[in-house]
N, C-alpha and C. Protein backbone atom coordinates (compact mmCIF):
# COMPACT_ATOMS: atom_id res chain seq x y z
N UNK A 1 -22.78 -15.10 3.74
CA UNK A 1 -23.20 -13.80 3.23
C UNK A 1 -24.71 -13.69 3.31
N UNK A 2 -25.31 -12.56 3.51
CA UNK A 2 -26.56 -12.68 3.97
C UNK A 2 -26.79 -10.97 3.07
N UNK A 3 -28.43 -11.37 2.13
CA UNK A 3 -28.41 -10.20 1.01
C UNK A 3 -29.97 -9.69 1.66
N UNK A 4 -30.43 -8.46 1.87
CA UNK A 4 -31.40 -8.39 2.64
C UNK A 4 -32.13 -7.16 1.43
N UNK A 5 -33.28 -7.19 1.51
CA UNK A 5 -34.42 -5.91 0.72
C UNK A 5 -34.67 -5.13 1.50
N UNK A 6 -33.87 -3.75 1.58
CA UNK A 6 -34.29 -2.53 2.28
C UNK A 6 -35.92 -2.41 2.49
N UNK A 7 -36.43 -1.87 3.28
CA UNK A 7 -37.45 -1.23 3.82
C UNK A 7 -38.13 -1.15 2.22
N UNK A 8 -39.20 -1.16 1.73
CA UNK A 8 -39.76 -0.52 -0.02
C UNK A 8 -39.29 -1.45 -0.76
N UNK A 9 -37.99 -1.89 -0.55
CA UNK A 9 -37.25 -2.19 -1.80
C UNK A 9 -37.76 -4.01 -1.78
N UNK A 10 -37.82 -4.37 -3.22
CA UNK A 10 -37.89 -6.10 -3.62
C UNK A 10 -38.98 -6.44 -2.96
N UNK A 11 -38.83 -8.04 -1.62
CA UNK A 11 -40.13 -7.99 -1.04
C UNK A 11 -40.44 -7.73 0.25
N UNK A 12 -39.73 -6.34 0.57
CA UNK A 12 -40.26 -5.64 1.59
C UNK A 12 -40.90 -4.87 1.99
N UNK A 13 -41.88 -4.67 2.79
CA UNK A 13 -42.72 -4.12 2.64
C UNK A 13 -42.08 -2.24 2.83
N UNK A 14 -43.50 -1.60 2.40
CA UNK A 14 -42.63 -0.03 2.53
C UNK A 14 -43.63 -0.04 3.74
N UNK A 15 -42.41 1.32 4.35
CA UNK A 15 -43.32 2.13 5.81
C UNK A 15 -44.37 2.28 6.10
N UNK A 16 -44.78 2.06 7.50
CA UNK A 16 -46.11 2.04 7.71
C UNK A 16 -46.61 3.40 7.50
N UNK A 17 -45.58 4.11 7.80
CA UNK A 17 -46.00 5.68 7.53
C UNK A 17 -45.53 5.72 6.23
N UNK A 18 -44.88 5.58 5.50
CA UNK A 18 -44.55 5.99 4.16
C UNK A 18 -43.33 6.53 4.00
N UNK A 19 -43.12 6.89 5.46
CA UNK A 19 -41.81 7.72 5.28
C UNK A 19 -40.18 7.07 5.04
N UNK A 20 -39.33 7.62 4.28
CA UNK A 20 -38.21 6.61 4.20
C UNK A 20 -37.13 7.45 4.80
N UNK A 21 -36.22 6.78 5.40
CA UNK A 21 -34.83 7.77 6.29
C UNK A 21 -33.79 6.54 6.63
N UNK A 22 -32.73 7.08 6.32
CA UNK A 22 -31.20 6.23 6.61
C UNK A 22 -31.38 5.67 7.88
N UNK A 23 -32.13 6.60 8.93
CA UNK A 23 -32.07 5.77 10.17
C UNK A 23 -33.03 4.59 10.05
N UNK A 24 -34.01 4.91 9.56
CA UNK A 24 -35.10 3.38 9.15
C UNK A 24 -34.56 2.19 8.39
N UNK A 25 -33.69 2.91 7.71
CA UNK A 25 -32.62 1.68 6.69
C UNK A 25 -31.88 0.68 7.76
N UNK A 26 -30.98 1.72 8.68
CA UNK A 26 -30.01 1.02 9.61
C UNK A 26 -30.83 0.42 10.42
N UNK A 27 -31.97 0.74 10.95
CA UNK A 27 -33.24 -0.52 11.49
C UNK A 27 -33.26 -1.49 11.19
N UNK A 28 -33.67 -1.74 10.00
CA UNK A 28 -33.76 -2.64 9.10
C UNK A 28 -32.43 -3.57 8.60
N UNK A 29 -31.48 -3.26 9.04
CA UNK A 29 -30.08 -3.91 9.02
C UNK A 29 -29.65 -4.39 10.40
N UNK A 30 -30.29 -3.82 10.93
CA UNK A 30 -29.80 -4.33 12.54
C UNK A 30 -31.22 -5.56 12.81
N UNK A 31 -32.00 -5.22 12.21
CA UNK A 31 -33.20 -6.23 12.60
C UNK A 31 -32.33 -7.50 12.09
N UNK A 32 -32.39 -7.63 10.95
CA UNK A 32 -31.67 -8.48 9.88
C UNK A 32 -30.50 -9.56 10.49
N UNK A 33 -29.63 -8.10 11.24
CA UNK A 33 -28.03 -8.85 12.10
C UNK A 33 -29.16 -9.33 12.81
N UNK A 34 -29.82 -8.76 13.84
CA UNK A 34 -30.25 -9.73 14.95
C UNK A 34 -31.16 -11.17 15.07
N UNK A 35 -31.88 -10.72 13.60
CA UNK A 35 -32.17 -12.57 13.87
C UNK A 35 -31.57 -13.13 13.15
N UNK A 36 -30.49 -13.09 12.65
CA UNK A 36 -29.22 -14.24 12.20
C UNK A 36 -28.45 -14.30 12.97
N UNK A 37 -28.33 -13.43 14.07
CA UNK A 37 -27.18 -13.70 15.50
C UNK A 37 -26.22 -13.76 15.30
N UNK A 38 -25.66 -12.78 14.42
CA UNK A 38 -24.64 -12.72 14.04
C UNK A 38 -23.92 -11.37 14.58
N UNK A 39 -23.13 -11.21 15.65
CA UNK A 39 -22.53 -10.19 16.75
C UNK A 39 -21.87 -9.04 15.75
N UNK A 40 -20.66 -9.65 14.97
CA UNK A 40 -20.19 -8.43 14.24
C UNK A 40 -19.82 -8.88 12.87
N UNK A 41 -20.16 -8.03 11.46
CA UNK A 41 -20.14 -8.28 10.63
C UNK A 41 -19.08 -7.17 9.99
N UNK A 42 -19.19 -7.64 8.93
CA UNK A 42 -18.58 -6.24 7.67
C UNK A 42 -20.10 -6.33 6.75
N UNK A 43 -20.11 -4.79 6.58
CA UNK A 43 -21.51 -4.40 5.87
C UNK A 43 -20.74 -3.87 4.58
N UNK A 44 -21.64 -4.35 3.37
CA UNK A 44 -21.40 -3.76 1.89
C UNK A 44 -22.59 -3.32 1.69
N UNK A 45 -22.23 -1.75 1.58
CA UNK A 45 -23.08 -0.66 0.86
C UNK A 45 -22.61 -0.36 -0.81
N UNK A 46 -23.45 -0.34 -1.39
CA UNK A 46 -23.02 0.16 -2.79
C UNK A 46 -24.01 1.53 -3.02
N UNK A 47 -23.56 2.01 -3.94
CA UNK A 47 -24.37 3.79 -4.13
C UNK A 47 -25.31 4.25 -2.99
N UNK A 48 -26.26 4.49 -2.92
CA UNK A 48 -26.96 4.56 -1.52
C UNK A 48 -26.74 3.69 -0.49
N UNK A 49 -26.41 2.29 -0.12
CA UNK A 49 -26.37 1.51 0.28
C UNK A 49 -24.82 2.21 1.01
N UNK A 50 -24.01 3.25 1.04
CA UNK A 50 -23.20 3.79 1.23
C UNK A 50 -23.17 4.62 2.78
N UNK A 51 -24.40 5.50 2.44
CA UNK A 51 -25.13 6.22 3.79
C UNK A 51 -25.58 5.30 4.60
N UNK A 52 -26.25 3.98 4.18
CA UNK A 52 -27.21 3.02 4.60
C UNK A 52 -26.30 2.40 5.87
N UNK A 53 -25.09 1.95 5.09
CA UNK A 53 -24.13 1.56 6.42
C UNK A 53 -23.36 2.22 7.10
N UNK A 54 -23.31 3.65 6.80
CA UNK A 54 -22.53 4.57 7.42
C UNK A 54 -23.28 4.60 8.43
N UNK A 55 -24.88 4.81 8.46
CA UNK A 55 -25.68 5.69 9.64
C UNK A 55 -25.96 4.38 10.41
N UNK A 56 -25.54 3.28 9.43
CA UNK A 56 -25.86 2.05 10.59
C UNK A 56 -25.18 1.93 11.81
N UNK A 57 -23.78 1.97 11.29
CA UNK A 57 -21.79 2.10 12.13
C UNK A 57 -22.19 3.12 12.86
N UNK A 58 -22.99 4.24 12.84
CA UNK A 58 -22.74 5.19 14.24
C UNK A 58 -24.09 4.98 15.18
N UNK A 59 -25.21 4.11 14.53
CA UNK A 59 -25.99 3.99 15.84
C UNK A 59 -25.69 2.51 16.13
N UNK A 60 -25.10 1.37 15.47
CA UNK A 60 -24.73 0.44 16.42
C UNK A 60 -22.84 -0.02 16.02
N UNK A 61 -22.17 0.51 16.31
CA UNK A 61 -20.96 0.71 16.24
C UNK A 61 -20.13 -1.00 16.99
N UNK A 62 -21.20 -1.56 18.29
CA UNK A 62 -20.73 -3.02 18.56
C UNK A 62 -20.60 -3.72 17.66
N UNK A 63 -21.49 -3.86 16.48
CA UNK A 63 -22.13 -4.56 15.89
C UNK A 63 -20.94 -4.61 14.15
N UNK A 64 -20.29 -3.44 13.84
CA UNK A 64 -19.51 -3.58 13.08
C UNK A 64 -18.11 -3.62 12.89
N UNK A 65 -18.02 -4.89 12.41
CA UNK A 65 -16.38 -5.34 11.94
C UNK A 65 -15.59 -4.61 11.51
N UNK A 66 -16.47 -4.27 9.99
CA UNK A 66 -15.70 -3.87 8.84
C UNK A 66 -17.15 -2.77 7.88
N UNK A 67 -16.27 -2.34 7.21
CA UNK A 67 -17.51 -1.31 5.89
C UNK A 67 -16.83 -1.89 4.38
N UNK A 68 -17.70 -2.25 3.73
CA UNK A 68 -17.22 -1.57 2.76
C UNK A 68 -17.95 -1.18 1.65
N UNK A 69 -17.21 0.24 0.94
CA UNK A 69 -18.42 1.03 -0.16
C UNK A 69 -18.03 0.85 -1.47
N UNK A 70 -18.98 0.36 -1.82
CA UNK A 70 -19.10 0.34 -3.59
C UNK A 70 -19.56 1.50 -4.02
N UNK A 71 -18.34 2.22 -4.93
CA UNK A 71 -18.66 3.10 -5.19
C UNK A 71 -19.99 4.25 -4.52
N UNK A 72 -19.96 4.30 -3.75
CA UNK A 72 -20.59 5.42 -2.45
C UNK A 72 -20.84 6.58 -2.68
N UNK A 73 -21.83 6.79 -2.58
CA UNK A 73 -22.02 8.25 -2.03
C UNK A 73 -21.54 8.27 -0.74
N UNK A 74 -20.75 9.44 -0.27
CA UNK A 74 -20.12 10.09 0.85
C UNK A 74 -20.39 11.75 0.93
N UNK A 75 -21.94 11.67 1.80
CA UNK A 75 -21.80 13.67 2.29
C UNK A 75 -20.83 14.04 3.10
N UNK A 76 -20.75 15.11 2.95
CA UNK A 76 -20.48 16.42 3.97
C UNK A 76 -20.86 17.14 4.80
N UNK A 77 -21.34 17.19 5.89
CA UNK A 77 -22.03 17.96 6.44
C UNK A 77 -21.57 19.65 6.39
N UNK A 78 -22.77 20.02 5.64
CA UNK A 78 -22.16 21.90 5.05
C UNK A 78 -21.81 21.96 3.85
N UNK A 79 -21.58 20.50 2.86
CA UNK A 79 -21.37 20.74 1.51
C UNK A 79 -22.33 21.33 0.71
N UNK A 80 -22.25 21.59 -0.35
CA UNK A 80 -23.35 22.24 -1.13
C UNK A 80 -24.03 20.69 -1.62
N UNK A 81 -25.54 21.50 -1.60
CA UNK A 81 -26.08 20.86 -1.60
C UNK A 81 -26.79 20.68 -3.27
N UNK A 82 -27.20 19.19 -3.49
CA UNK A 82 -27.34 18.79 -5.18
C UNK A 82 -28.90 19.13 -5.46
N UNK A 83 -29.58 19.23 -6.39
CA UNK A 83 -30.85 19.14 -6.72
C UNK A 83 -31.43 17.56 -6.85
N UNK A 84 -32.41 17.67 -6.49
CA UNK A 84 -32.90 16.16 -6.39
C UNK A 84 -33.99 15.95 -7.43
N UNK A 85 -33.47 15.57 -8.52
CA UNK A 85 -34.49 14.80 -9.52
C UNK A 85 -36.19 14.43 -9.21
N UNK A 86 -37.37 15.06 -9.04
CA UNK A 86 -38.32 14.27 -9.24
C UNK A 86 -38.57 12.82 -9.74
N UNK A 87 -39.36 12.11 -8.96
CA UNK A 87 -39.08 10.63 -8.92
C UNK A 87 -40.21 10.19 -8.79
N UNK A 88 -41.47 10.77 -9.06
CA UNK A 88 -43.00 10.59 -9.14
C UNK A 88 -43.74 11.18 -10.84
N UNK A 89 -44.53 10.22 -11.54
CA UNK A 89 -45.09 10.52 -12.31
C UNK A 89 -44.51 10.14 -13.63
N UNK A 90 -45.14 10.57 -14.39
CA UNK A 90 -44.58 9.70 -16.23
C UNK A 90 -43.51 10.30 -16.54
N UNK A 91 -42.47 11.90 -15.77
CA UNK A 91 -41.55 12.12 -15.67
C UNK A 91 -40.22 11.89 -15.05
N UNK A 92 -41.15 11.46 -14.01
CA UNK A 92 -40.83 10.98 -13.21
C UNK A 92 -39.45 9.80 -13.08
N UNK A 93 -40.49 8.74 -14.07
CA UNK A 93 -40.10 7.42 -14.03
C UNK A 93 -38.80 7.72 -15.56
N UNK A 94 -39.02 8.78 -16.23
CA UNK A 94 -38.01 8.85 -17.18
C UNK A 94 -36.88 9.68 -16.69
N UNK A 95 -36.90 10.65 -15.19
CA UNK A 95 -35.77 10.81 -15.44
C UNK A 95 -34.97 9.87 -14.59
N UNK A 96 -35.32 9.05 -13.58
CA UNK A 96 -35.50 7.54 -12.98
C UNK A 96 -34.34 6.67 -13.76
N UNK A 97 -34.84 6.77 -15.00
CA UNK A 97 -34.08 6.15 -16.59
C UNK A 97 -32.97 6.85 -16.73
N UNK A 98 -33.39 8.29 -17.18
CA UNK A 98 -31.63 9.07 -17.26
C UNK A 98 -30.87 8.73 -15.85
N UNK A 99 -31.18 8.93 -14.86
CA UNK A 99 -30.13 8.53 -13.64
C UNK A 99 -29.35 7.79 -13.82
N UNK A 100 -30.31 6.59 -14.10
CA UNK A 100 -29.48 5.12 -14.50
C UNK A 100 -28.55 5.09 -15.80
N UNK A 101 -29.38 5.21 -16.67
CA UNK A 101 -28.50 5.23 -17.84
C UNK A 101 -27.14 6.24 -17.58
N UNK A 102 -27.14 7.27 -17.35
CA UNK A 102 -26.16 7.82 -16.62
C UNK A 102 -25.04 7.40 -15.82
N UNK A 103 -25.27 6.57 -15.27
CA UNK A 103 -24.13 5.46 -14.38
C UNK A 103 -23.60 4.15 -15.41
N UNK A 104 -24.30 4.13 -16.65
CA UNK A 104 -23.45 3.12 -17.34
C UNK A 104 -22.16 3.37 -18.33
N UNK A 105 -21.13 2.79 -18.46
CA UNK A 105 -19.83 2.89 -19.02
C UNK A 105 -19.74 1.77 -20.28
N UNK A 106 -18.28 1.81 -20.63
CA UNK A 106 -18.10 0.93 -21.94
C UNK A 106 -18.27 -0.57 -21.39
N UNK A 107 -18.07 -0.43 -19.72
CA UNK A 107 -18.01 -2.07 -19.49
C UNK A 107 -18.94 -2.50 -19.07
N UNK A 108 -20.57 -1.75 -19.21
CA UNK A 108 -21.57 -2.27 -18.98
C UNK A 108 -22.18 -2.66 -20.14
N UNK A 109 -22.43 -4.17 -20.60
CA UNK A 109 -22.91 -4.63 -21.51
C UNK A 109 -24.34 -4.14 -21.84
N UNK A 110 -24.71 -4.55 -23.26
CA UNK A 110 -26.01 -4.17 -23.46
C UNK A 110 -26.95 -5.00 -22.26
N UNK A 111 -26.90 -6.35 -22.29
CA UNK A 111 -27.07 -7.20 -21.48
C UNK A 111 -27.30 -6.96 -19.92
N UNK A 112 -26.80 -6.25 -19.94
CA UNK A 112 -26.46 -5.84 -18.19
C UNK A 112 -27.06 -4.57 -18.11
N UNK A 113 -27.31 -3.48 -19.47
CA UNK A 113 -28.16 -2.42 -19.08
C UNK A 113 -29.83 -2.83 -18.85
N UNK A 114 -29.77 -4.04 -19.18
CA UNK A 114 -30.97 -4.55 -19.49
C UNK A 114 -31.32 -4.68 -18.50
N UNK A 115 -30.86 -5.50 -17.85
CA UNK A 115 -30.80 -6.26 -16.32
C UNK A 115 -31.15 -5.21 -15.23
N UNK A 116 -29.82 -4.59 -15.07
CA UNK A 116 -29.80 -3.33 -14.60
C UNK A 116 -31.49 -2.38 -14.79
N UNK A 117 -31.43 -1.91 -16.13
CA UNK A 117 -32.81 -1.15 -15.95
C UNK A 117 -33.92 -1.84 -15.00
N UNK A 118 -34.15 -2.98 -15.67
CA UNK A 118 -35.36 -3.61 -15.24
C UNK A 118 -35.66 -3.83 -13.99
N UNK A 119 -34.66 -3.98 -13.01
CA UNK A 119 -34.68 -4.31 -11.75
C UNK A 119 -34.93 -2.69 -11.26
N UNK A 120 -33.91 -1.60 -11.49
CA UNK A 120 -34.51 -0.14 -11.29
C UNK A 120 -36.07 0.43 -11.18
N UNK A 121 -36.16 0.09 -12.73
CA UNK A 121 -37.43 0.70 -12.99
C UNK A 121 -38.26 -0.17 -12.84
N UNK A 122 -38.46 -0.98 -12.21
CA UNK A 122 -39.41 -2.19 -11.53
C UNK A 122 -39.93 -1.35 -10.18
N UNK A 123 -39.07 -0.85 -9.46
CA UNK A 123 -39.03 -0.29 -7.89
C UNK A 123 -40.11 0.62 -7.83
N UNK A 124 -40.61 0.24 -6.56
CA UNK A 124 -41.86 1.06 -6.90
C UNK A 124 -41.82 2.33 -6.39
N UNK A 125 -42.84 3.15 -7.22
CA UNK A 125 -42.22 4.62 -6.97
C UNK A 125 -42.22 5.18 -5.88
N UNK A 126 -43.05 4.95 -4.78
CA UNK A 126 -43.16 5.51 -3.52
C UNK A 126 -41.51 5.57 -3.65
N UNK A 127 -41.12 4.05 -3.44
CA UNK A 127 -39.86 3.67 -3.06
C UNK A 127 -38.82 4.84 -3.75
N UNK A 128 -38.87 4.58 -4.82
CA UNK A 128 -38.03 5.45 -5.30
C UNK A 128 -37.63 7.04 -5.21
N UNK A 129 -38.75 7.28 -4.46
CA UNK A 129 -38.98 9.32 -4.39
C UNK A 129 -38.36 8.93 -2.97
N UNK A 130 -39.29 7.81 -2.33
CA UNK A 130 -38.66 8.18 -0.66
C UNK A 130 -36.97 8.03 -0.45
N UNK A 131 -36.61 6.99 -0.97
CA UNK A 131 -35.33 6.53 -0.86
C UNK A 131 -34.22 8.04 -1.52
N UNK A 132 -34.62 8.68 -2.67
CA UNK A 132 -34.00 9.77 -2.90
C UNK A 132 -34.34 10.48 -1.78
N UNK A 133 -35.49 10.89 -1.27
CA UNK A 133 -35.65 12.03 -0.16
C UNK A 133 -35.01 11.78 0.89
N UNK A 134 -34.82 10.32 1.17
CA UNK A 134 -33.92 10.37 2.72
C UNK A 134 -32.67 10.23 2.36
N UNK A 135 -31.90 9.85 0.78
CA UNK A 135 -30.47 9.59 0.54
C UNK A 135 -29.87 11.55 0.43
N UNK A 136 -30.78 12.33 0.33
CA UNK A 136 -30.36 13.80 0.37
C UNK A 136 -31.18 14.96 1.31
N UNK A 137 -31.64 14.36 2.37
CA UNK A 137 -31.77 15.00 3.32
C UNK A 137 -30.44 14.54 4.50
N UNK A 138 -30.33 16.43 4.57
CA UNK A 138 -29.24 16.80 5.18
C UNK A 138 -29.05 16.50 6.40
N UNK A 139 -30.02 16.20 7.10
CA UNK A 139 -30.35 16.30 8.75
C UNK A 139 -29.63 14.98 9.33
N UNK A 140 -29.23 13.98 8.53
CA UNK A 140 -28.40 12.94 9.07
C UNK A 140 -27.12 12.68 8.96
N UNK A 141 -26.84 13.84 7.82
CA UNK A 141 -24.95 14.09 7.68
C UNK A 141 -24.38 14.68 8.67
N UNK A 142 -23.47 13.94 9.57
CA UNK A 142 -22.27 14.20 10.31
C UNK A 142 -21.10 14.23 9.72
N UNK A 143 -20.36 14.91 10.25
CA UNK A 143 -18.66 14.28 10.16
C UNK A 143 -17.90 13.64 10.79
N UNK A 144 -18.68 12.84 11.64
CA UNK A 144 -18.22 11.97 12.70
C UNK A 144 -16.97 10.87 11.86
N UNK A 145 -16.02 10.85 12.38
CA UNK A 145 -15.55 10.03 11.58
C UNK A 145 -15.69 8.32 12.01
N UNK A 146 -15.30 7.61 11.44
CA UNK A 146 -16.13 6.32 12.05
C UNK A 146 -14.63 5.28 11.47
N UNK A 147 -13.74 5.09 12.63
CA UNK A 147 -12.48 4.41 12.67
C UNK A 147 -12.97 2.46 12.77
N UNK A 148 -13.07 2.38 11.87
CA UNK A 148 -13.08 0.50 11.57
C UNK A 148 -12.20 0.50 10.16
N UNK A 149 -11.86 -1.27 9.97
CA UNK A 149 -11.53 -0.98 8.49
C UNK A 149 -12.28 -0.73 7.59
N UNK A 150 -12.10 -0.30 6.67
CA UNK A 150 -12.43 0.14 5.78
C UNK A 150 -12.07 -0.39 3.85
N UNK A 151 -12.95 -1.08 3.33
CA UNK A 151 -12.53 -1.23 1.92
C UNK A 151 -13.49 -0.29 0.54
N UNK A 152 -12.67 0.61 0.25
CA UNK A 152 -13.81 1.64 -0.93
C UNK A 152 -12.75 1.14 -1.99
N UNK A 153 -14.03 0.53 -2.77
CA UNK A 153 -14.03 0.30 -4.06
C UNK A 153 -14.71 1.36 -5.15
N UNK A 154 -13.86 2.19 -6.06
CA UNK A 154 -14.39 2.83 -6.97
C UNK A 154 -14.58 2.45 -8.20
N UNK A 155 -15.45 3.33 -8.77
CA UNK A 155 -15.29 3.37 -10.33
C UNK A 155 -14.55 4.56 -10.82
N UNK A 156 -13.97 3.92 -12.15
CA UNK A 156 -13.12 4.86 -12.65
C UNK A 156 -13.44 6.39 -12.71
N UNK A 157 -14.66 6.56 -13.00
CA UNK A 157 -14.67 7.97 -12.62
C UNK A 157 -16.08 8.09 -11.30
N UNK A 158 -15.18 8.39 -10.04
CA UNK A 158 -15.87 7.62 -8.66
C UNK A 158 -17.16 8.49 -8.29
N UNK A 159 -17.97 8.30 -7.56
CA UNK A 159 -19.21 9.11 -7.61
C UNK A 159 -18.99 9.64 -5.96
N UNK A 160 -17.73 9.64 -5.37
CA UNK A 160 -17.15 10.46 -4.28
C UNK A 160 -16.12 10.77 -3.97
N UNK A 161 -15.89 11.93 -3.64
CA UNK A 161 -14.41 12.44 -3.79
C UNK A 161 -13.20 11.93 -2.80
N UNK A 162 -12.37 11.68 -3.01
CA UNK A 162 -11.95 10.90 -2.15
C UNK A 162 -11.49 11.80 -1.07
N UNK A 163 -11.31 13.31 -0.87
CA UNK A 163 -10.55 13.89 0.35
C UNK A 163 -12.53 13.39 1.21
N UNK A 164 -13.24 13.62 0.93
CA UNK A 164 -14.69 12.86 1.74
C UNK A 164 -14.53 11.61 2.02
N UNK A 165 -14.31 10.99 1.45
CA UNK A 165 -14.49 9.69 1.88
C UNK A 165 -12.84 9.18 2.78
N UNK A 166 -12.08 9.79 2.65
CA UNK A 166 -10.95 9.86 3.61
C UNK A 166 -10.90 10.58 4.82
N UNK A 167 -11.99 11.82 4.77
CA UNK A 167 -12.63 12.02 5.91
C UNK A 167 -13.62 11.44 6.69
N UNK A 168 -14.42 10.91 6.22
CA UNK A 168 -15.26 10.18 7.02
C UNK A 168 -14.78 8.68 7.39
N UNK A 169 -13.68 8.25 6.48
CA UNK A 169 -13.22 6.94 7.16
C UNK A 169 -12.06 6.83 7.09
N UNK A 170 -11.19 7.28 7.82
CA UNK A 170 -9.72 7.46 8.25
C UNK A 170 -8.83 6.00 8.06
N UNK A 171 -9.51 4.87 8.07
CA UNK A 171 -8.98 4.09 8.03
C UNK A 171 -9.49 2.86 6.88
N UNK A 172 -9.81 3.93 5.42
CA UNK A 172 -9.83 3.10 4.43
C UNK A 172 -8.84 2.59 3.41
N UNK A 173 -8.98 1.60 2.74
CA UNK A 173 -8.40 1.27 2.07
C UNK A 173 -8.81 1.39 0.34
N UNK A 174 -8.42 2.52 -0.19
CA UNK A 174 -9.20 3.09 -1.45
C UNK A 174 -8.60 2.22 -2.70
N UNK A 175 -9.42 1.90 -3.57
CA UNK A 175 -9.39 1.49 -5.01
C UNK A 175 -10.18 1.90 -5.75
N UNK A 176 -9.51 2.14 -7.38
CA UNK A 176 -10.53 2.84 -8.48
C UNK A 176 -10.32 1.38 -9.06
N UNK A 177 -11.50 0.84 -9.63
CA UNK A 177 -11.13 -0.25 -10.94
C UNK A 177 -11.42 0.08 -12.13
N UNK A 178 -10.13 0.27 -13.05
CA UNK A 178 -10.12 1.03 -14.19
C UNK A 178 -11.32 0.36 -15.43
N UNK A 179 -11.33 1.23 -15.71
CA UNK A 179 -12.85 1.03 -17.44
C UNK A 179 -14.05 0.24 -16.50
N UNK A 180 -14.44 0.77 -15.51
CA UNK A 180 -15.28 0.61 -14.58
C UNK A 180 -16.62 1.21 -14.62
N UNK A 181 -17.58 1.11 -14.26
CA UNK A 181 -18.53 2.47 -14.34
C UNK A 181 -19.42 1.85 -12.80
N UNK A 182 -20.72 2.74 -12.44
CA UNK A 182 -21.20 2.65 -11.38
C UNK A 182 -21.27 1.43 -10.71
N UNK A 183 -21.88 0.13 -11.78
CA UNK A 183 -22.59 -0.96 -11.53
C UNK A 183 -20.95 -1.72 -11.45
N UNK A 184 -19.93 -1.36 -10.85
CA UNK A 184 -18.82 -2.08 -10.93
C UNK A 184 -18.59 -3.61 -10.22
N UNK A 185 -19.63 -4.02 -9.68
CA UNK A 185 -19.44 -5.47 -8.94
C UNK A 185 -19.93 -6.43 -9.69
N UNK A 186 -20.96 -6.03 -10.87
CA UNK A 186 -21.60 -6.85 -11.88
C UNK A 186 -20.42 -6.45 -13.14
N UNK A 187 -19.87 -5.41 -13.53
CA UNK A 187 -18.91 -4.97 -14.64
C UNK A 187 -17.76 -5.96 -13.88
N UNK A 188 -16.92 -5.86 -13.77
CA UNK A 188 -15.82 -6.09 -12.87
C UNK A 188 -15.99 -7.66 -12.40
N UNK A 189 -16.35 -8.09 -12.01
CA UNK A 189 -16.53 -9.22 -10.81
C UNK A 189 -15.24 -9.47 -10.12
N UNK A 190 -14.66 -10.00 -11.14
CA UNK A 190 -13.41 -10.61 -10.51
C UNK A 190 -12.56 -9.57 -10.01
N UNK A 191 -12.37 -8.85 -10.49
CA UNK A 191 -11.34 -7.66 -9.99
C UNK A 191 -12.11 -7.15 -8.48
N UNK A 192 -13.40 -7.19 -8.23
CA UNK A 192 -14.33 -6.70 -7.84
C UNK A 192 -14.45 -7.44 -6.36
N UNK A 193 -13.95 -8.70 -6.67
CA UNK A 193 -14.47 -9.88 -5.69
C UNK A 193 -12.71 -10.47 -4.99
N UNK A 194 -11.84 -10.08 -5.68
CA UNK A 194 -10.13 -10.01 -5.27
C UNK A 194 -10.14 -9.21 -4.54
N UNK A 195 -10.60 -7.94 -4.13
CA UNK A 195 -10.50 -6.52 -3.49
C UNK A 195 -10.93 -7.15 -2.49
N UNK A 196 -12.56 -7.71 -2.47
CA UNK A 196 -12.94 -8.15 -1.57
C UNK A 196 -12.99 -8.90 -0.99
N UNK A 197 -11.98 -10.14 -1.12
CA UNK A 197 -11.82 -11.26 -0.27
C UNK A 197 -10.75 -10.99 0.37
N UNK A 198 -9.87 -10.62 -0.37
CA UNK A 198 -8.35 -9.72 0.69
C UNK A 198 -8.83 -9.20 1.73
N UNK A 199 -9.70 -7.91 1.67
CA UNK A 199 -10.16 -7.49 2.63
C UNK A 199 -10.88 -8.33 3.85
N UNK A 200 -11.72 -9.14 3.56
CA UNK A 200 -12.57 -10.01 4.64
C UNK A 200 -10.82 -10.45 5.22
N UNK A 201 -9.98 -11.47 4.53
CA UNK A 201 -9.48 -12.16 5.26
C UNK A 201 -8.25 -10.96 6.27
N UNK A 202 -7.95 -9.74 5.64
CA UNK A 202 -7.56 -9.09 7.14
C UNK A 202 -8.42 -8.68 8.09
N UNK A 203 -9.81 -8.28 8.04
CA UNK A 203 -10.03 -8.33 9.32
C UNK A 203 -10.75 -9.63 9.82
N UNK A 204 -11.02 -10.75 9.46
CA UNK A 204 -11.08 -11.76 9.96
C UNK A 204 -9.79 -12.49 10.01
N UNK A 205 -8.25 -12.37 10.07
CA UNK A 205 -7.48 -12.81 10.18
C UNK A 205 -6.97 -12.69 12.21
């Protein structure tokens, strides 16, 4: 398994231009495959990390095994479109906080909101405004559908609808994990990590 820091994110550096975009993400994932030499993988996207491997699968499509989304965002191309939170300034960084806090449930421990926050609101803000500006700019949503397997893991109440995400991947295999909330791979594990070893071993079978 190989865990990589997006473009901004942890200790990578941000854009030389500043600018952040799904296609710069899938760069940055294909750089990653290529110096581990590793031909075809299965990619895990979780919440943004959703688009991240979607837009990866349609500009290098050799290169992937398998997908699978943790709890995902999945656009539409032509859906209505959401308002995007400001993500710069002392407001910024609080509504940054409501977002998050927002994605936690009964099965996210105090412990784990902790965790959780800190690693969030650590991110630095460039990062954080850019990464919203390219996770909801429209200009990279297709409806291409993108036929590999597929494993979507939800949370109980999922942050994509599933006739979307059954459109864009025809050949998934959908789960909600009940009393779940966003952060479901740290809530969950085990239930979390059963989904996902089943899955590896059919398409590596």
């Amino acid at each position: 398994m190989i865990t990589l820091d997006l473009p901004g994110h942890g200790k990578s550096d941000l854009p030389k231009d500043g600018t952040f975009s799904m296609a710069l993400f899938a760069r940055a994932v294909e750089a990653v495959r290529a110096e581990a030499k590793v031909d075809r993988a299965v990619f895990v996207g979780h919440s943004m990390g959703t688009p991240v491997i979607r837009t990866y699968a349609l500009m290098y499509p050799a290169h992937v095994a398998g997908l699978v989304l943790v709890d995902g965002l999945v656009q539409i191309a032509g859906g209505p479109s959401l308002p995007r939170p400001a993500m710069v300034g002392p407001e910024g960084l609080k509504a940054r906080e409501n977002m998050v806090r927002g994605m936690f449930g009964p099965a996210t421990t105090p412990q784990l909101q902790q965790h959780i926050l800190k690693m969030m609101l650590g991110t630095k803000e460039a990062t954080a405004d850019g990464a919203m500006r390219a996770t909801w700019d429209q200009s990279w949503v297709k409806n291409d559908p993108i036929n590999v397997p597929v494993l979507g893991v939800y949370a109980a109440r999922p942050l994509a609808s599933r006739d979307a995400i059954t459109r864009i991947f025809p050949k998934v295999d959908y789960h909600e994990i009940p009393g779940s909330a966003h952060f479901l791979m740290m809530e969950k594990p085990d239930e979390f990590n059963q989904l996902l070893t089943a899955f590896l071993k059919t398409v590596y079978s």
